[in-house]
N, C-alpha and C. Protein backbone atom coordinates (compact mmCIF):
# COMPACT_ATOMS: atom_id res chain seq x y z
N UNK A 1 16.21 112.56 183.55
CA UNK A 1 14.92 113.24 183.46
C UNK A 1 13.89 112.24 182.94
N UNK A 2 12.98 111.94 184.05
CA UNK A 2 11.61 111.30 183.37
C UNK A 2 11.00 112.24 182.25
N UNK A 3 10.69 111.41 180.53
CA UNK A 3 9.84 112.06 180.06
C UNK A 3 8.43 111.94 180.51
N UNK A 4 8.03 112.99 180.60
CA UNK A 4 6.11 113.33 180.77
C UNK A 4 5.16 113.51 179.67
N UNK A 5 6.42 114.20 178.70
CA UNK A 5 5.40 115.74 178.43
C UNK A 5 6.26 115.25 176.35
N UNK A 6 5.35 114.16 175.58
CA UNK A 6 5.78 114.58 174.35
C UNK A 6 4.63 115.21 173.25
N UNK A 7 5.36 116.29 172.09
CA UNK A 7 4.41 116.34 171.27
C UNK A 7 4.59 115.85 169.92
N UNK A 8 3.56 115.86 169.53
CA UNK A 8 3.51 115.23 168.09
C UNK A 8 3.02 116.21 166.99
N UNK A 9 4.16 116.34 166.06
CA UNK A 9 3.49 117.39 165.17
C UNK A 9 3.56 116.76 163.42
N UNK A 10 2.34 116.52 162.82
CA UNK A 10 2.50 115.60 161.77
C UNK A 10 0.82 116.15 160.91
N UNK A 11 1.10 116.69 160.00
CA UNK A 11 0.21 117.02 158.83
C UNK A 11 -1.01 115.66 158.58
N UNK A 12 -0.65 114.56 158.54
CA UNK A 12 -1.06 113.28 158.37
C UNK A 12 -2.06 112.48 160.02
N UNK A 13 -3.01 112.43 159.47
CA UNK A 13 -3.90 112.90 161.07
C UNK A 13 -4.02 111.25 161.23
N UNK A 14 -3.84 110.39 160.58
CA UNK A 14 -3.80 108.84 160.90
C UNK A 14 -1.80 108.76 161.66
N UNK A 15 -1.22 109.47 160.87
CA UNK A 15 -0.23 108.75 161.46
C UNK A 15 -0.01 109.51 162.97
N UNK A 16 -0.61 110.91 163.02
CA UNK A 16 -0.67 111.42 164.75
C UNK A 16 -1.53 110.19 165.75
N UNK A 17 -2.79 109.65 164.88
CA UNK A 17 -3.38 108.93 166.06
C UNK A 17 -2.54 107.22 166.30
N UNK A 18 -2.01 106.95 165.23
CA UNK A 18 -1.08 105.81 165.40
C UNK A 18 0.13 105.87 166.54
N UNK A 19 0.76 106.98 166.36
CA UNK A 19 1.76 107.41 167.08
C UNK A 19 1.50 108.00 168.09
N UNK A 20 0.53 108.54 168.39
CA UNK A 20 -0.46 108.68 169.79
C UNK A 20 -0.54 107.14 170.34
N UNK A 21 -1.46 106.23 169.38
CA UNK A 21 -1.30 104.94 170.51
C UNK A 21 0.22 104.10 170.67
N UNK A 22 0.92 104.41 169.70
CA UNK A 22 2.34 104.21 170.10
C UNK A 22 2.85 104.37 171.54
N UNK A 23 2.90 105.62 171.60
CA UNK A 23 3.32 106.45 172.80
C UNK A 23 2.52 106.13 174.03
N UNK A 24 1.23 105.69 174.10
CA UNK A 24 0.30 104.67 175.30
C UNK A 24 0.76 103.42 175.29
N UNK A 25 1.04 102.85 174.47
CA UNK A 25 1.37 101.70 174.30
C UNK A 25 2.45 101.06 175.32
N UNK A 26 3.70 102.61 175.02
CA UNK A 26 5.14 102.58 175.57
C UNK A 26 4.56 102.94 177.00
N UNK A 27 4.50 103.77 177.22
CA UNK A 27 4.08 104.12 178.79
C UNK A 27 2.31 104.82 178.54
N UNK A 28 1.43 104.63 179.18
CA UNK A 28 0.33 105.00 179.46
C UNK A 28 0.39 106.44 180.05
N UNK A 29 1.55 106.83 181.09
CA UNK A 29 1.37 108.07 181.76
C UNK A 29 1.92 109.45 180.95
N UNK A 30 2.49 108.88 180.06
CA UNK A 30 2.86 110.32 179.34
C UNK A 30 1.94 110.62 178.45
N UNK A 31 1.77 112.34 178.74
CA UNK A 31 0.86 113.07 178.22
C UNK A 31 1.32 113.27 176.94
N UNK A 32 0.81 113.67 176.08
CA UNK A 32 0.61 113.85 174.60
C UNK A 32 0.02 115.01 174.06
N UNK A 33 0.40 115.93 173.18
CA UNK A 33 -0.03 116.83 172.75
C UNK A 33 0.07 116.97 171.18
N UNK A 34 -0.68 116.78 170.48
CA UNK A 34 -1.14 116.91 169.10
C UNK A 34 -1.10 118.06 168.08
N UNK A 35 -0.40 118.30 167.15
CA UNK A 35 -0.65 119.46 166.40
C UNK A 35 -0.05 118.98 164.97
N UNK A 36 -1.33 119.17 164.34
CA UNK A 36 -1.64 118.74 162.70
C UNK A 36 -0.80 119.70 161.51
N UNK A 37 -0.12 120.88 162.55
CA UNK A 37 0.71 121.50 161.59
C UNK A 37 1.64 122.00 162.29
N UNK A 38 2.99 122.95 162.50
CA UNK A 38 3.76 123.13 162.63
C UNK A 38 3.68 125.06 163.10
N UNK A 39 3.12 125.36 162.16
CA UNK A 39 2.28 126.78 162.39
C UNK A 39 1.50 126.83 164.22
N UNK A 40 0.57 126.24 164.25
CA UNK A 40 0.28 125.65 164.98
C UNK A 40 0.94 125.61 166.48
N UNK A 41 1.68 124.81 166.09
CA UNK A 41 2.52 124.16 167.26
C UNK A 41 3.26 125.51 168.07
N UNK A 42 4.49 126.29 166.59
CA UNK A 42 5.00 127.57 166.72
C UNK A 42 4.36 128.57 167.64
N UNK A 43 3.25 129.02 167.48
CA UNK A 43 1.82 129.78 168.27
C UNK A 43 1.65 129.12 169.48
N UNK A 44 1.41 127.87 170.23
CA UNK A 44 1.21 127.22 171.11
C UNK A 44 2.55 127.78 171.80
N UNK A 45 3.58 127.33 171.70
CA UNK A 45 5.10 127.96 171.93
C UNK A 45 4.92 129.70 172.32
N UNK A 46 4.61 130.23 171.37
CA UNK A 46 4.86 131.62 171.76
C UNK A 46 3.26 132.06 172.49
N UNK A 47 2.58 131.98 172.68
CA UNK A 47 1.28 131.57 173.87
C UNK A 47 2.11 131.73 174.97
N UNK A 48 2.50 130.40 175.14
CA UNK A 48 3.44 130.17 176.67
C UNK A 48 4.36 131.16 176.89
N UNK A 49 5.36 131.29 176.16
CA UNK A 49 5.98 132.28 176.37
C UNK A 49 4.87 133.72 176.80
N UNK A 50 3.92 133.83 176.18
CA UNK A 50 3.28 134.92 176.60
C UNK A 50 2.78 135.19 177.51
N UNK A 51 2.19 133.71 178.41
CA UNK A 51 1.86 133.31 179.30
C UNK A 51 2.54 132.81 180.48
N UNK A 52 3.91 133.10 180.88
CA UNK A 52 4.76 132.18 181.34
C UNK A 52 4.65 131.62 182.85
N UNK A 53 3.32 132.52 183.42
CA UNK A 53 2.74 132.36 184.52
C UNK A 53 2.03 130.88 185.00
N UNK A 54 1.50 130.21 183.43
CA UNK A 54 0.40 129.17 183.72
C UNK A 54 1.46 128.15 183.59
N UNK A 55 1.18 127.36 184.51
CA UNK A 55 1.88 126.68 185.00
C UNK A 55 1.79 124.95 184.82
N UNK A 56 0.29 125.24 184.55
CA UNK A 56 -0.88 124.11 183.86
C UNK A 56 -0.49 123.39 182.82
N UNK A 57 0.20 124.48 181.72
CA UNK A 57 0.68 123.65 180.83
C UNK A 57 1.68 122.80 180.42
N UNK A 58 1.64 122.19 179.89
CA UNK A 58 3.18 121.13 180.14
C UNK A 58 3.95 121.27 178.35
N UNK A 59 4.94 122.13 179.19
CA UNK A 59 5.93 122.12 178.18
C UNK A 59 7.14 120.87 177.72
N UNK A 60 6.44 120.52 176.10
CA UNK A 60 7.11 118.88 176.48
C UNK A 60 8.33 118.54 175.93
N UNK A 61 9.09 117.08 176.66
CA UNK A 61 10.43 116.83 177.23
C UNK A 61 10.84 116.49 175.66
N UNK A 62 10.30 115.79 174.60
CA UNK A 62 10.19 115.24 173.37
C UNK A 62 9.39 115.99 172.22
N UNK A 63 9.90 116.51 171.11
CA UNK A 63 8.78 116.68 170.30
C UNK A 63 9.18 115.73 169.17
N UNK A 64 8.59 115.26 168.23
CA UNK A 64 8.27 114.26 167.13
C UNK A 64 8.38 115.14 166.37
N UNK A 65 8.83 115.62 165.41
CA UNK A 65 8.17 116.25 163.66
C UNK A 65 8.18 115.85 162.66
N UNK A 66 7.31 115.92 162.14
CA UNK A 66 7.26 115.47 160.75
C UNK A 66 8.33 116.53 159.55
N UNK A 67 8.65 115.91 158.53
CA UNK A 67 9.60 116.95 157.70
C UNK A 67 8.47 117.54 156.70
N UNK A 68 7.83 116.62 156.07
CA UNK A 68 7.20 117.38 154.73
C UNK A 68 5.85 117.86 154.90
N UNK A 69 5.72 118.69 155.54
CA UNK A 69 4.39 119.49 155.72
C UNK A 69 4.14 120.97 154.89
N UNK A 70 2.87 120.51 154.69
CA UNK A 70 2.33 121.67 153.98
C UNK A 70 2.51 123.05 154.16
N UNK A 71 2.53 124.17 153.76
CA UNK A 71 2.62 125.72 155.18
C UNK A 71 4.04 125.71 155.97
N UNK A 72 4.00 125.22 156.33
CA UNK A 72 5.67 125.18 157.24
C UNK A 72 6.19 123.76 157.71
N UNK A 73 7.16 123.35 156.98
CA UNK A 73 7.96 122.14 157.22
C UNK A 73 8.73 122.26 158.00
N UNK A 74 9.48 121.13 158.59
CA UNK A 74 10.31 120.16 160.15
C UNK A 74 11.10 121.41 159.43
N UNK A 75 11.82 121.66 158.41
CA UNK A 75 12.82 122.54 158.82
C UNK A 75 12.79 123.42 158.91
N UNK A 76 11.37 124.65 158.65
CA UNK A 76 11.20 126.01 158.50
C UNK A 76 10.81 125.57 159.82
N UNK A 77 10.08 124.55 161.02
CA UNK A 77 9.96 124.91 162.06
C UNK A 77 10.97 125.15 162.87
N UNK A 78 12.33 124.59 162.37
CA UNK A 78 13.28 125.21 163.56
C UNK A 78 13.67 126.59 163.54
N UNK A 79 13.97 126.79 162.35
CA UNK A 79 13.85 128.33 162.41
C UNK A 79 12.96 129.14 163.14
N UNK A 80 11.71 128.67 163.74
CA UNK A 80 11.22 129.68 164.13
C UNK A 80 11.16 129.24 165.84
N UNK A 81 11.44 127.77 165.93
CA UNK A 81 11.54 127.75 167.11
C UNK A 81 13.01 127.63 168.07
N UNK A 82 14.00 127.81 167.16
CA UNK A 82 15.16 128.51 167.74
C UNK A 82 15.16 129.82 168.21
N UNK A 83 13.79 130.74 167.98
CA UNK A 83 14.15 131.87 168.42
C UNK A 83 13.24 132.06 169.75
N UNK A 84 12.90 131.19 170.54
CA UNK A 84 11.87 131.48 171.43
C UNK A 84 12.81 131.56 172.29
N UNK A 85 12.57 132.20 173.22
CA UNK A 85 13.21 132.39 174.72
C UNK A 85 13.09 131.57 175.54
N UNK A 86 12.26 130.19 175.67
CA UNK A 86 12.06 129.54 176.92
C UNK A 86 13.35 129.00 176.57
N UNK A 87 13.72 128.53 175.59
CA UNK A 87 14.37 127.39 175.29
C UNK A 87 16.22 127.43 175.86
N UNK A 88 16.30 128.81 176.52
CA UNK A 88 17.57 128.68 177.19
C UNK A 88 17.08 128.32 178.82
N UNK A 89 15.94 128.24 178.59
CA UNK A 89 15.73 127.79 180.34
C UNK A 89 14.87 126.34 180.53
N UNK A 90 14.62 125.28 179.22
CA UNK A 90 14.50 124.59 179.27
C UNK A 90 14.71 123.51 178.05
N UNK A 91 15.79 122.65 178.04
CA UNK A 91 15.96 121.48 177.09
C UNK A 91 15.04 120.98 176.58
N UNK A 92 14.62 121.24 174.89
CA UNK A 92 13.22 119.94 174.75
C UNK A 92 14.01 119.26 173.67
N UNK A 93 14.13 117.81 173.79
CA UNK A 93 14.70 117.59 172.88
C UNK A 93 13.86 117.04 171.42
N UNK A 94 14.32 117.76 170.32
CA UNK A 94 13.41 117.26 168.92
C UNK A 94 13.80 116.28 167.88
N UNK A 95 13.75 115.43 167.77
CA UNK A 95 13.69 114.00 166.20
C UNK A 95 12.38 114.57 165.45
N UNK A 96 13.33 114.56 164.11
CA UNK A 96 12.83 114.42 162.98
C UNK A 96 12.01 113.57 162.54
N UNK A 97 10.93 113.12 162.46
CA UNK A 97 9.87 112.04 161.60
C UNK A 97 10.02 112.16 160.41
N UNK A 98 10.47 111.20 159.47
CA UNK A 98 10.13 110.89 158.25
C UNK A 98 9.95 109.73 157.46
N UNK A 99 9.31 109.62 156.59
CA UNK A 99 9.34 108.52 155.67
C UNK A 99 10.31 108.37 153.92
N UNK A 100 11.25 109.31 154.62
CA UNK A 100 11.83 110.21 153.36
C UNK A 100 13.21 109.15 153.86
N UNK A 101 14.36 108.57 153.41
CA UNK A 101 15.05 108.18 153.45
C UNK A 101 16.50 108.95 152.56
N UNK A 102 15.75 109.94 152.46
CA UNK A 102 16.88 111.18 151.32
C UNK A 102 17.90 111.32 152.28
N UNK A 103 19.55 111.38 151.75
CA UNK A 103 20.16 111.35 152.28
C UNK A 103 20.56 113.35 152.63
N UNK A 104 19.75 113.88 151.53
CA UNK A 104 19.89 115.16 151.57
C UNK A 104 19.20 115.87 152.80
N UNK A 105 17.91 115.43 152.81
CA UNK A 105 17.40 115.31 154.34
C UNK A 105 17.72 114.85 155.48
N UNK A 106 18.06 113.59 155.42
CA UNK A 106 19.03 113.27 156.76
C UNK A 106 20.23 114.40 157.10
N UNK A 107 20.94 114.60 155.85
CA UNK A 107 22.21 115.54 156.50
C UNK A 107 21.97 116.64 157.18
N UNK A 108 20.70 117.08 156.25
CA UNK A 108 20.03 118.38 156.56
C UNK A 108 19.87 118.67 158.54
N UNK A 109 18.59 117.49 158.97
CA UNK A 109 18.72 117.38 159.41
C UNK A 109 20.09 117.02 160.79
N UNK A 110 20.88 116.39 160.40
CA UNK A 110 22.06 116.32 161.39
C UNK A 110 22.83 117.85 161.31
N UNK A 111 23.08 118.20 160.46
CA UNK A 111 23.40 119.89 160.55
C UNK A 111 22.32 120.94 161.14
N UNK A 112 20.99 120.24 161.97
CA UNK A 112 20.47 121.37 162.30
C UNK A 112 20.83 121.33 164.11
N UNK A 113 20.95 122.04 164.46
CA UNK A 113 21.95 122.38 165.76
C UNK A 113 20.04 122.13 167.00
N UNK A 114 19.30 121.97 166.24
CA UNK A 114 18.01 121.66 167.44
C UNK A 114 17.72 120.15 167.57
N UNK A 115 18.03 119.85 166.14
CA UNK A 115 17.60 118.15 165.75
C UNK A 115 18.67 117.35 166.65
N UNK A 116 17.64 116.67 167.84
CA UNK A 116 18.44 116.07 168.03
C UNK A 116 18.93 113.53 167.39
N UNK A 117 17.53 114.15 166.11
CA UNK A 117 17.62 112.26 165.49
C UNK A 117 16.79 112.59 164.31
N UNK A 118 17.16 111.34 163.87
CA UNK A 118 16.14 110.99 162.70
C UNK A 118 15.57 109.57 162.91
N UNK A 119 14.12 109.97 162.84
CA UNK A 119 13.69 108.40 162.65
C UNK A 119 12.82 108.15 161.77
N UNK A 120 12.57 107.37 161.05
CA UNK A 120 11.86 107.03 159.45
C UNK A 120 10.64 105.98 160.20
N UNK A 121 9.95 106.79 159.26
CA UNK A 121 8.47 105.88 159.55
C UNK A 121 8.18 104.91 159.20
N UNK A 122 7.62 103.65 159.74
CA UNK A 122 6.66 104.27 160.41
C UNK A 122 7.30 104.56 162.34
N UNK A 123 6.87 104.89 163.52
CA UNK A 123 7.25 104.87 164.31
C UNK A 123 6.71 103.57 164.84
N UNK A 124 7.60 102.85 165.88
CA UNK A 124 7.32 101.93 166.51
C UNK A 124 7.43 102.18 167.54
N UNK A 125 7.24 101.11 168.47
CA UNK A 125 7.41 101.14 170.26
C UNK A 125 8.99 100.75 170.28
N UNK A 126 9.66 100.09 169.71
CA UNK A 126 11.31 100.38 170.02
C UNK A 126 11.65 101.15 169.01
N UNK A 127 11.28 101.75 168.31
CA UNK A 127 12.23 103.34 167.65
C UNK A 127 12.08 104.08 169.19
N UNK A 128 10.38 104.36 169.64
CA UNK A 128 10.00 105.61 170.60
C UNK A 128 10.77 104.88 171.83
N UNK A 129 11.36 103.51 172.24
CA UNK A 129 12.12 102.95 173.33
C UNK A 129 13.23 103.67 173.00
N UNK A 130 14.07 103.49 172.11
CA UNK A 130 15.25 104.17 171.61
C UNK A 130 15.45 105.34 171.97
N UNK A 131 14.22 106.25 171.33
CA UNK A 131 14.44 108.10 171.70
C UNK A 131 14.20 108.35 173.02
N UNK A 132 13.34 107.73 173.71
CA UNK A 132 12.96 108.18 175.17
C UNK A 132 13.94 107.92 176.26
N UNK A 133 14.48 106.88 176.32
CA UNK A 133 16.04 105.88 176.63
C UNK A 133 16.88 107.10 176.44
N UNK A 134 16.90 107.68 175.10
CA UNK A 134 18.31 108.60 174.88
C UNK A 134 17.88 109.79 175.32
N UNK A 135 16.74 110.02 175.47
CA UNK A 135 16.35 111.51 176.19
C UNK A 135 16.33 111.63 177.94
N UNK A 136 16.16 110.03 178.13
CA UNK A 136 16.19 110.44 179.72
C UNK A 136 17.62 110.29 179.71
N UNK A 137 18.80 109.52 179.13
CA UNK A 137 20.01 109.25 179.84
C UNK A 137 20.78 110.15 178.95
N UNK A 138 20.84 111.64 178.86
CA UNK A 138 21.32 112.23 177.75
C UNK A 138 22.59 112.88 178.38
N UNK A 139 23.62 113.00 177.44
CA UNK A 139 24.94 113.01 177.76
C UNK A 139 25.28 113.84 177.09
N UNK A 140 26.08 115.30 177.62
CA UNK A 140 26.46 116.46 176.90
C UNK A 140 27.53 116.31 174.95
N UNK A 141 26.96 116.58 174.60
CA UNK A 141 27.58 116.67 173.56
C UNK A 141 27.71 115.11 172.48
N UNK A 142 25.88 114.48 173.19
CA UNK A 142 26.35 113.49 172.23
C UNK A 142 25.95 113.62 170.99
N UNK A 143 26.46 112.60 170.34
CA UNK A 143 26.47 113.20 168.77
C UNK A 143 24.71 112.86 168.39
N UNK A 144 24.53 113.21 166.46
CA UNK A 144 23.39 113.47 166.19
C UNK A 144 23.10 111.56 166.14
N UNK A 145 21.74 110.98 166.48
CA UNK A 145 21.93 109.74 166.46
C UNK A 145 20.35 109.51 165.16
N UNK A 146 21.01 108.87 164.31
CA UNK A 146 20.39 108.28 163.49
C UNK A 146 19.30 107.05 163.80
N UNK A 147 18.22 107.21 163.87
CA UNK A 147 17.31 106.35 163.88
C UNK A 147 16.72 105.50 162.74
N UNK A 148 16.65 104.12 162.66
CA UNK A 148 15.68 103.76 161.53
C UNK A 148 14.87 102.73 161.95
């Protein structure tokens, strides 16, 4: 699967536009979608679902999250986005963003059944080579892969 379609969800509005030109950097043609909170993002999600007609929008192949956000954090967002319905009719795969090197967080993360990485900030063009590489050539049941 060519990625198209990633989003970026990060409280920290310098490190979205960094990692925005990251992601141009790596390929120019993939679209990008931005959201400064997680709340946010959740609503955009259930929109579509509400909407499942528009066709316009691009539901994307990658999402980025940040863990420590204000209002709703990387891990209260899976909770809410494990329960959407598209998601048995389409794979998105999600890495964790952090600058947190806690090992309590990492585990956290690898025990969450959506996460599919961790990668510690800052992001680069071979961390995002790494995840995009493992998202197009993805292989059933591979394990959780640690990024740094």
């Amino acid at each position: 699967m060519m990625i198209k379609n990633v989003m970026l969800i990060d409280d920290n509005k310098i490190d979205l536009f960094v990692n925005q030109r990251i992601i141009e950097k790596y390929n120019p043609n993939i679209k990008t979608r931005v959201f400064n909170n997680a709340i946010s993002a959740i609503s955009f999600f259930k929109l579509l679902e509400l909407n499942s007609k528009i066709k316009s929008v691009a539901i994307p192949d990658v999402i980025l999250l940040d863990i420590n956000m204000p209002e709703m954090n990387g891990f209260n967002f899976f909770k809410e986005f494990k329960l959407l319905n598209f998601l048995n009719t389409r794979a998105i795969e999600v890495y964790m963003v952090s600058s947190s090197m806690c090992s309590v967080d990492i585990n956290k993360a690898r025990n969450e059944p959506y996460c599919a990485g961790y990668i510690t900030k800052p992001l680069t063009v071979s961390k995002l080579k790494n995840v995009l590489n493992k998202s197009e050539n993805i292989e059933q049941n591979e394990p959780f892969k640690k990024i740094i």
